[in-house]
Protein backbone atom coordinates (compact mmCIF):
# COMPACT_ATOMS: atom_id res chain seq x y z
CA UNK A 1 75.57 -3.09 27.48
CA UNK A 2 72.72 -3.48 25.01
CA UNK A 3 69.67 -4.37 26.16
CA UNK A 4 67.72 -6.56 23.52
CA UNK A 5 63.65 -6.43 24.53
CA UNK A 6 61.39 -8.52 22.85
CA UNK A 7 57.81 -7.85 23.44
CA UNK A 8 55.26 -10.13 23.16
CA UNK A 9 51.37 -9.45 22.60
CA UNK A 10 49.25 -11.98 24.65
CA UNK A 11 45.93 -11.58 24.73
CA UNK A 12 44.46 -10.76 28.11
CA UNK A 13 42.12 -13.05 29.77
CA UNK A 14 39.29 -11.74 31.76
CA UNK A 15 39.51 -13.22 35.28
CA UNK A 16 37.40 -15.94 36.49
CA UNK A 17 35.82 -13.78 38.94
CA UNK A 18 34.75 -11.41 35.71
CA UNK A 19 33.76 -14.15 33.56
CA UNK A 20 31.21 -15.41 35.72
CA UNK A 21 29.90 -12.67 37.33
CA UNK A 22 29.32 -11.37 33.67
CA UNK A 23 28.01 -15.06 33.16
CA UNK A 24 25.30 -14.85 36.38
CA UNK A 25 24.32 -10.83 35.69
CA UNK A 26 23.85 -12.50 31.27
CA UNK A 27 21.48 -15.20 32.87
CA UNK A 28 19.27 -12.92 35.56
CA UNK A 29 18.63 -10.34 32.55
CA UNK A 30 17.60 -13.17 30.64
CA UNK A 31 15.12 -14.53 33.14
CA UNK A 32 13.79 -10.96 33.50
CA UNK A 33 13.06 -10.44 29.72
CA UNK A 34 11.55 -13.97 29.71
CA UNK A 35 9.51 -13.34 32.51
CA UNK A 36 8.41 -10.00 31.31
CA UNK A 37 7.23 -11.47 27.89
CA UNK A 38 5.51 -14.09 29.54
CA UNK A 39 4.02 -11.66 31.47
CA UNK A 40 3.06 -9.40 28.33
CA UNK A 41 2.08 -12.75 26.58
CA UNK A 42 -0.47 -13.76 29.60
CA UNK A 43 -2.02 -10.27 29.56
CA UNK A 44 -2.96 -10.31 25.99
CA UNK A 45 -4.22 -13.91 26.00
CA UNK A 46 -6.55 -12.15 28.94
CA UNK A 47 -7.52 -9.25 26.99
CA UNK A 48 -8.28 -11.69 24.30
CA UNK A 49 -11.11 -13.75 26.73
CA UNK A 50 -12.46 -10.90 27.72
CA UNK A 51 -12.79 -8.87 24.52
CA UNK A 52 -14.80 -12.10 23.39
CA UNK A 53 -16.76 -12.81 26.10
CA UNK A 54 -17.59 -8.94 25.71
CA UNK A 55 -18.65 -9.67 22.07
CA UNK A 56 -20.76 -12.27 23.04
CA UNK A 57 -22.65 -10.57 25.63
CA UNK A 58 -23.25 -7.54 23.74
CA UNK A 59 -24.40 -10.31 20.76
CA UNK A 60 -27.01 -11.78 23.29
CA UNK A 61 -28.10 -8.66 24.91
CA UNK A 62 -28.69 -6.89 21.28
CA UNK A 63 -30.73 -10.29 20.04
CA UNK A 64 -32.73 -9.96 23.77
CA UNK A 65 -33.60 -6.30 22.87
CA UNK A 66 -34.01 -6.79 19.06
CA UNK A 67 -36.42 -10.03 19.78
CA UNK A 68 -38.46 -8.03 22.49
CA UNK A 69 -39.00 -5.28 20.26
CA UNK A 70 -40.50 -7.69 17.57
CA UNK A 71 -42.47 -8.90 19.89
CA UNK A 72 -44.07 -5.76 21.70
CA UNK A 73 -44.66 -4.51 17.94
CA UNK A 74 -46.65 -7.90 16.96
CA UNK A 75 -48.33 -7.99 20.28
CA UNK A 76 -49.30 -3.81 19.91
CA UNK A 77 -50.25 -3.53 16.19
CA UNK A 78 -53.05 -5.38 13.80
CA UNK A 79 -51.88 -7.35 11.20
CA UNK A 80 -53.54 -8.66 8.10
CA UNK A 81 -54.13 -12.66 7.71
CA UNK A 82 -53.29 -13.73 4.74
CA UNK A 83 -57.37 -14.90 4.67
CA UNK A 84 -58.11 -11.29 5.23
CA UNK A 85 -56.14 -10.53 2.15
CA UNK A 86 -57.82 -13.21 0.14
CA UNK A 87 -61.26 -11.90 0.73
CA UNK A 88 -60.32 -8.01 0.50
CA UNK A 89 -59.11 -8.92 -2.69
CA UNK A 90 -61.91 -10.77 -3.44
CA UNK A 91 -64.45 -8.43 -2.46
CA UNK A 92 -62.79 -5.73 -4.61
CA UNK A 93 -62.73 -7.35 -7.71
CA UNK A 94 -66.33 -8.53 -7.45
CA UNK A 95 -67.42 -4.97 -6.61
CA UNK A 96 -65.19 -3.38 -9.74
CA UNK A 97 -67.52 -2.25 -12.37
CA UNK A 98 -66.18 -3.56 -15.25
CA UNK A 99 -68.84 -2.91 -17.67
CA UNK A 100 -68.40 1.39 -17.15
CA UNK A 101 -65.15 0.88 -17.57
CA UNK A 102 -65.11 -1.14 -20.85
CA UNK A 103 -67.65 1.30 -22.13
CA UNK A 104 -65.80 4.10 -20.79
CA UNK A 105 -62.85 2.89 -22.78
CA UNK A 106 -64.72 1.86 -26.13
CA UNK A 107 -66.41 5.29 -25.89
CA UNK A 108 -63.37 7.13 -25.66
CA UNK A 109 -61.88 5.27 -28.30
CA UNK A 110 -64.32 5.99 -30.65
CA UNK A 111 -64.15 9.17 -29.88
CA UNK A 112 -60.89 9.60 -30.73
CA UNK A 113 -61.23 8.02 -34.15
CA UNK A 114 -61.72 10.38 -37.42
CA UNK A 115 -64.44 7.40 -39.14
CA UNK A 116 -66.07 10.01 -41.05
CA UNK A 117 -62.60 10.36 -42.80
CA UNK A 118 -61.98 6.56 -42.86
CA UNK A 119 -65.31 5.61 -44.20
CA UNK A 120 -64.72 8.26 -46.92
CA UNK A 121 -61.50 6.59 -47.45
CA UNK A 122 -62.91 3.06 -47.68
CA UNK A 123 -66.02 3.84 -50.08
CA UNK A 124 -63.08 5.82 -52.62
CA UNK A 125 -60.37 3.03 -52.90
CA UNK A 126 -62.71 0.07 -52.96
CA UNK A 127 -66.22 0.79 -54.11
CA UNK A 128 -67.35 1.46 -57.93
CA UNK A 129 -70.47 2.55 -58.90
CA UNK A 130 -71.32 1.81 -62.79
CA UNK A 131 -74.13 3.00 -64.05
CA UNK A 132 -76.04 1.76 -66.88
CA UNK A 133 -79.17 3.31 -68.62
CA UNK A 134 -81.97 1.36 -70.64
């Protein structure tokens, strides 16, 4: 006798059992990521407050320094008025000697003019003598 076999290809389902234990282990990773990123998420926002609330102190600490300095240096050292500069300036040029210095100058120009040469120069190109006899 002959045997005919026909064999059929079904796919295989996963038990119940394995479908939602697989189901239940899916969801608790889940929750773990989410609760890790939240986590990670929280810290940074953290970070984030403090690094500027660290800003701003150092901001108002340097400003505190920075003014104080000012402040000791004003206090320590004389300054000039702008009066005081007014009547330094004043005082100077009312004590200049102007007059030496303008002949100082006019001297020195002179000086370094050749008028013997121009004066020659002058009485050649525009004076004529004529001279008549009677």
């Amino acid at each position: 006798m002959e045997q005919n076999t026909v064999q059929t290809t079904q796919p295989v389902q996963p038990p119940v059992l394995m479908t939602t234990l697989m189901a239940l282990v899916e969801n608790y990773i889940k929750d773990i990521v989410s609760a890790q990123v939240n986590e990670i998420l929280m810290s940074h926002r953290t970070l984030r407050v403090i690094d500027d609330g660290f800003e701003k102190k150092i901001r108002e600490i340097a400003e505190e320094v920075a003014s104080d300095a000012v402040s000791t240096h004003v206090d320590d050292e004389y300054h000039v008025s702008e009066d005081d500069i007014r009547d330094i300036a004043s005082t100077e040029v009312n004590d200049f000697d102007f007059d030496d210095k303008v002949n100082d100058a006019v001297t020195s120009a002179i000086d370094q003019l050749d008028l013997t040469e121009m004066i020659r120069t002058e009485i050649k190109d525009n004076i004529s003598f004529t001279v008549s006899v009677d």
